[in-house]
N, C-alpha and C. Protein backbone atom coordinates (compact mmCIF):
# COMPACT_ATOMS: atom_id res chain seq x y z
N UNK A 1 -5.62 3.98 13.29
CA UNK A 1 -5.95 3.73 11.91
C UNK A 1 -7.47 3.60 11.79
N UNK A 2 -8.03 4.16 10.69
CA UNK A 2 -9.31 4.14 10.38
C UNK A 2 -9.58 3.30 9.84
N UNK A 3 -10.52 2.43 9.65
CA UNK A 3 -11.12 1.16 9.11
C UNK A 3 -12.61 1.30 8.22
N UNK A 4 -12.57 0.71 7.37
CA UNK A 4 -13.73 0.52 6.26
C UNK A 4 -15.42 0.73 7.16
N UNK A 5 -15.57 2.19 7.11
CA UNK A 5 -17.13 2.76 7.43
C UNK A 5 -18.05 1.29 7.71
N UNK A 6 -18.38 0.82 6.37
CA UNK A 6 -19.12 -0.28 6.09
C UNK A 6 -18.91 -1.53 7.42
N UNK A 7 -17.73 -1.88 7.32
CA UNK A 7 -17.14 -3.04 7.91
C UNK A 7 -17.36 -2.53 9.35
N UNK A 8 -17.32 -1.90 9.71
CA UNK A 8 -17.26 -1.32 11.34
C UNK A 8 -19.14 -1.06 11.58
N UNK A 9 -19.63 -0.67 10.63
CA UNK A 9 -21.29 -0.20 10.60
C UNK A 9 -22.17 -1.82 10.81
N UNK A 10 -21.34 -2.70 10.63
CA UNK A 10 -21.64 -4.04 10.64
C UNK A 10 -20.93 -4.68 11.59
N UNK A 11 -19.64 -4.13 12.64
CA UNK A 11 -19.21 -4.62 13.27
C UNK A 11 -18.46 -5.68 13.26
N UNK A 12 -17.81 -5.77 12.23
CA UNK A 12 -16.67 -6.37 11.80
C UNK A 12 -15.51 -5.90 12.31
N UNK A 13 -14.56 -6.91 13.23
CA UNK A 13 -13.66 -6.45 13.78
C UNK A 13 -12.58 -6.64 12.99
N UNK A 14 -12.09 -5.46 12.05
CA UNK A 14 -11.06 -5.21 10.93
C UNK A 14 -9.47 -5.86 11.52
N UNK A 15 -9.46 -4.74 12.61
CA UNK A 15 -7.90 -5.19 13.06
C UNK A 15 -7.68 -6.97 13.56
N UNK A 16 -9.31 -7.60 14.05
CA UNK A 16 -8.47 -8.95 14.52
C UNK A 16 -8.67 -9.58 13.41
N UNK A 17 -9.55 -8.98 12.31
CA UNK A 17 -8.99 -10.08 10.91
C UNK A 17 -7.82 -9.93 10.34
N UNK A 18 -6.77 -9.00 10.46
CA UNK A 18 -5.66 -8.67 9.68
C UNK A 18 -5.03 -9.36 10.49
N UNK A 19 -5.01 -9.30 12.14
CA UNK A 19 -4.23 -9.60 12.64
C UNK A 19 -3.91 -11.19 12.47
N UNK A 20 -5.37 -11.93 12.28
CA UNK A 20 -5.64 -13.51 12.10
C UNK A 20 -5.26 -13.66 10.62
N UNK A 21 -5.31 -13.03 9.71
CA UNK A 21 -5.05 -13.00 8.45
C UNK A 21 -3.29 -13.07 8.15
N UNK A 22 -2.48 -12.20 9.21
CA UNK A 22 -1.07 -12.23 8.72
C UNK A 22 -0.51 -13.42 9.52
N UNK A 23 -1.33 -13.95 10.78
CA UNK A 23 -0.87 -15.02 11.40
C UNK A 23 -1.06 -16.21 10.52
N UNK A 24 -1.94 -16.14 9.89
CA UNK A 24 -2.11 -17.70 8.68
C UNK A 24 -1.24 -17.40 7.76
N UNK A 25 -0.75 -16.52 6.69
CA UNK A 25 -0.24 -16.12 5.89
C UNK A 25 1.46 -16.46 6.90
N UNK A 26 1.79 -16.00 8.29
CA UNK A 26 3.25 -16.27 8.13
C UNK A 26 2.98 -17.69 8.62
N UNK A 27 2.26 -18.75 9.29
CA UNK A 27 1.96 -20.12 9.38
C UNK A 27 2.14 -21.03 8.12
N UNK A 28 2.02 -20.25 7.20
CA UNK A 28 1.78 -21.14 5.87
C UNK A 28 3.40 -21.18 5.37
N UNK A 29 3.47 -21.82 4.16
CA UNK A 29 4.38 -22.14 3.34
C UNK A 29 5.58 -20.52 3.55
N UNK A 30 6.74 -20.91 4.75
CA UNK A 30 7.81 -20.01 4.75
C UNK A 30 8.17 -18.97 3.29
N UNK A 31 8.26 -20.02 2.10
CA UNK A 31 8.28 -19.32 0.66
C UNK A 31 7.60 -18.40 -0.14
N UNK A 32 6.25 -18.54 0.48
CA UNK A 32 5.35 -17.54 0.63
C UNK A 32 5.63 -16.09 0.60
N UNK A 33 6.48 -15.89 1.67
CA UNK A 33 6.84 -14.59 2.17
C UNK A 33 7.82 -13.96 2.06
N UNK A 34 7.74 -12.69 1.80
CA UNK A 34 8.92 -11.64 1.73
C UNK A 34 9.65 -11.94 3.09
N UNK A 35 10.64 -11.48 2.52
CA UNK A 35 12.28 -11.24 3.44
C UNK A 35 11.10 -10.25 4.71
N UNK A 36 12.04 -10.07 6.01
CA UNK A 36 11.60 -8.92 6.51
C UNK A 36 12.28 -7.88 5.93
N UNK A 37 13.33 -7.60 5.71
CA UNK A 37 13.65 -6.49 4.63
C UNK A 37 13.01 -5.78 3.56
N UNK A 38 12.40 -6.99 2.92
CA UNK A 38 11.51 -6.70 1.76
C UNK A 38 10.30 -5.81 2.30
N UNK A 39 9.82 -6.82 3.34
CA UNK A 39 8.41 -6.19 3.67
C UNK A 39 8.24 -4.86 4.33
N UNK A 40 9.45 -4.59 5.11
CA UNK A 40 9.68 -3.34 5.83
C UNK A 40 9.89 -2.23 4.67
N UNK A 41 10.55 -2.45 3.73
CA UNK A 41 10.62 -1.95 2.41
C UNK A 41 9.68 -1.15 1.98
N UNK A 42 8.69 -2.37 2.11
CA UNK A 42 7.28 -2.60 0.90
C UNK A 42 6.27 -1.31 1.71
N UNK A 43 6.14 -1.98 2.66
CA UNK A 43 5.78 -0.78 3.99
C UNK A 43 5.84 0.75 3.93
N UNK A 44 7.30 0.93 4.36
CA UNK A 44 7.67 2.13 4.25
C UNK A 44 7.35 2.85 2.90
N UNK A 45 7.52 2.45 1.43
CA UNK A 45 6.70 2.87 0.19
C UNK A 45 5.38 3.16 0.28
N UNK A 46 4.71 2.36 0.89
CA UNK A 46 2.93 2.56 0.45
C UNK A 46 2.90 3.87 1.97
N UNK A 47 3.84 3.71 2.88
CA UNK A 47 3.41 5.02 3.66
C UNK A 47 3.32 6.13 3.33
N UNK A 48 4.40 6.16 2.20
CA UNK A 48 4.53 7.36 1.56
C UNK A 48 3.26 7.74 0.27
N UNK A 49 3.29 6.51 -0.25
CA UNK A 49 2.12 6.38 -1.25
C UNK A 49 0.83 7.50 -1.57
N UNK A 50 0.76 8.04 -2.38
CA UNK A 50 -0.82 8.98 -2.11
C UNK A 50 -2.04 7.82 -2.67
N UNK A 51 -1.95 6.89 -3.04
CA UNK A 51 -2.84 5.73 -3.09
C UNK A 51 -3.38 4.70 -1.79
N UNK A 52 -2.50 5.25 -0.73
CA UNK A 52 -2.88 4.29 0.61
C UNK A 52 -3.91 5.41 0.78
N UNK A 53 -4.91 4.36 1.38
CA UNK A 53 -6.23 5.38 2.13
C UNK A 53 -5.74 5.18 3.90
N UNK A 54 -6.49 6.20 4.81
CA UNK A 54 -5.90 6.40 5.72
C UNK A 54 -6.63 4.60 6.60
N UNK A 55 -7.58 3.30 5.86
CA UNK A 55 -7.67 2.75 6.36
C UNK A 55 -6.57 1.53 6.44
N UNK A 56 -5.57 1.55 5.62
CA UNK A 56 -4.31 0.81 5.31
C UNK A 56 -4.89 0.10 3.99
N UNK A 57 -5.58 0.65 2.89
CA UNK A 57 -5.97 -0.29 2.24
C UNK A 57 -5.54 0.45 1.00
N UNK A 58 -5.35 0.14 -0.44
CA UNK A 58 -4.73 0.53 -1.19
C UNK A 58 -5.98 1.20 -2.16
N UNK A 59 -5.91 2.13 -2.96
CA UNK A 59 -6.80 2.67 -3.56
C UNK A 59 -6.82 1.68 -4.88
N UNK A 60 -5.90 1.62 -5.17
CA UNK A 60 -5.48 1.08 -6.65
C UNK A 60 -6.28 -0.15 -6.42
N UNK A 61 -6.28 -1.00 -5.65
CA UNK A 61 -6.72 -2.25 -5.67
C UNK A 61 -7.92 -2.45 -4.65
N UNK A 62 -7.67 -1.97 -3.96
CA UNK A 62 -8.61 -2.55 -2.39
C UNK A 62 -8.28 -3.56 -0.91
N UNK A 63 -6.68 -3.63 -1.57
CA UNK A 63 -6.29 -5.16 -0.54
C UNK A 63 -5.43 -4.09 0.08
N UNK A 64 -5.46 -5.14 1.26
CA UNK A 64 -4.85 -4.21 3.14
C UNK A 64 -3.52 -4.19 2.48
N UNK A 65 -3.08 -3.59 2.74
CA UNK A 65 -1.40 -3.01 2.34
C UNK A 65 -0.34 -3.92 3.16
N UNK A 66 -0.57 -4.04 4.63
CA UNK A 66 0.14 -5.30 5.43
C UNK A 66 0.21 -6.83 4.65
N UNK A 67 -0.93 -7.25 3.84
CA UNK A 67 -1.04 -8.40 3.76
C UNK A 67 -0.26 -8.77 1.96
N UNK A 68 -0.51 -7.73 1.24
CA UNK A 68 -0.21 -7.34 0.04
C UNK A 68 1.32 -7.49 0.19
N UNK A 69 2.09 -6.66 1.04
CA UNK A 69 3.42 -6.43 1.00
C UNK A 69 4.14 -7.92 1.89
N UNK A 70 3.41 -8.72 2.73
CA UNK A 70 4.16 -10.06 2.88
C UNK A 70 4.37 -10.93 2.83
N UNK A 71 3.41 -10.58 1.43
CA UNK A 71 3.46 -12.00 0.21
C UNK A 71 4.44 -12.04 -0.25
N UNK A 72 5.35 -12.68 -0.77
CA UNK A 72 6.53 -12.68 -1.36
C UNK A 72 6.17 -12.52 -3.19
N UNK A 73 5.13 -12.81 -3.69
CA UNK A 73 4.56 -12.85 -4.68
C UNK A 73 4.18 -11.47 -4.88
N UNK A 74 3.90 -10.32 -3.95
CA UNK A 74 2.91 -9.28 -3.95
C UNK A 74 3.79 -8.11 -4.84
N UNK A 75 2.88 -7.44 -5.81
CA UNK A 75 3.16 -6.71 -6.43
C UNK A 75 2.44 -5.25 -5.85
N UNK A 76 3.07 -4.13 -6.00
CA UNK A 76 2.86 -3.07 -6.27
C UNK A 76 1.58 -2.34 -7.60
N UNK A 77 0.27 -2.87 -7.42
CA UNK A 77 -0.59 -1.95 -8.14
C UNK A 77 -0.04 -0.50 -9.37
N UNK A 78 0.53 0.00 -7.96
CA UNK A 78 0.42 1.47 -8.79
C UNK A 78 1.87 1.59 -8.97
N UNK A 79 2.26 1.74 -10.02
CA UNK A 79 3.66 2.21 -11.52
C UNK A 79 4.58 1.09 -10.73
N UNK A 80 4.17 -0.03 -9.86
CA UNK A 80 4.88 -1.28 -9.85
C UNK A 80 6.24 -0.44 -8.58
N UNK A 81 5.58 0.36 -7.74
CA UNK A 81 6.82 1.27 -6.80
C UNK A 81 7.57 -0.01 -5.90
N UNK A 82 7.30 -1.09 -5.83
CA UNK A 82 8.41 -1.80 -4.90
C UNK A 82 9.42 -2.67 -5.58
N UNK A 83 9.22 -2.37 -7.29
CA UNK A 83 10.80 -2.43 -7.50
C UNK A 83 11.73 -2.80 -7.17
């Protein structure tokens, strides 16, 4: 996976913030979060998506697509596809 030009030109290590990012997010409040069903769901949609950029990040919005989809709160940006 390709990662944000900018963020890498500065040496920002993308993947261990997502990775530290979904570890706080499933640490936190269980209610928080989608089913794994849901999220595998949510997933498989934005793969298909022509709005995912090839860095996992959503065009419509700008937020990582992993972190978006295992919120239990997280909506779908574009025509609302996780329905």
């Amino acid at each position: 996976m390709r990662y944000c030009r900018i963020c890498e030109s500065l040496g920002f290590d993308v993947t261990k913030h997502l990775e530290q990012a979904l570890e706080r997010l499933e640490r936190s409040d269980p209610s928080r979060l989608a089913s794994e069903e849901d999220y595998g769901r949510r997933l498989s949609i934005c793969a298909q998506c022509k709005e995912k950029l090839p860095d996992g990040t959503c065009k419509m919005c700008g937020c990582y697509v992993v972190l978006r989809a295992r919120m239990a709160e997280g909506k779908c940006p574009y025509r609302n596809q996780w329905r």
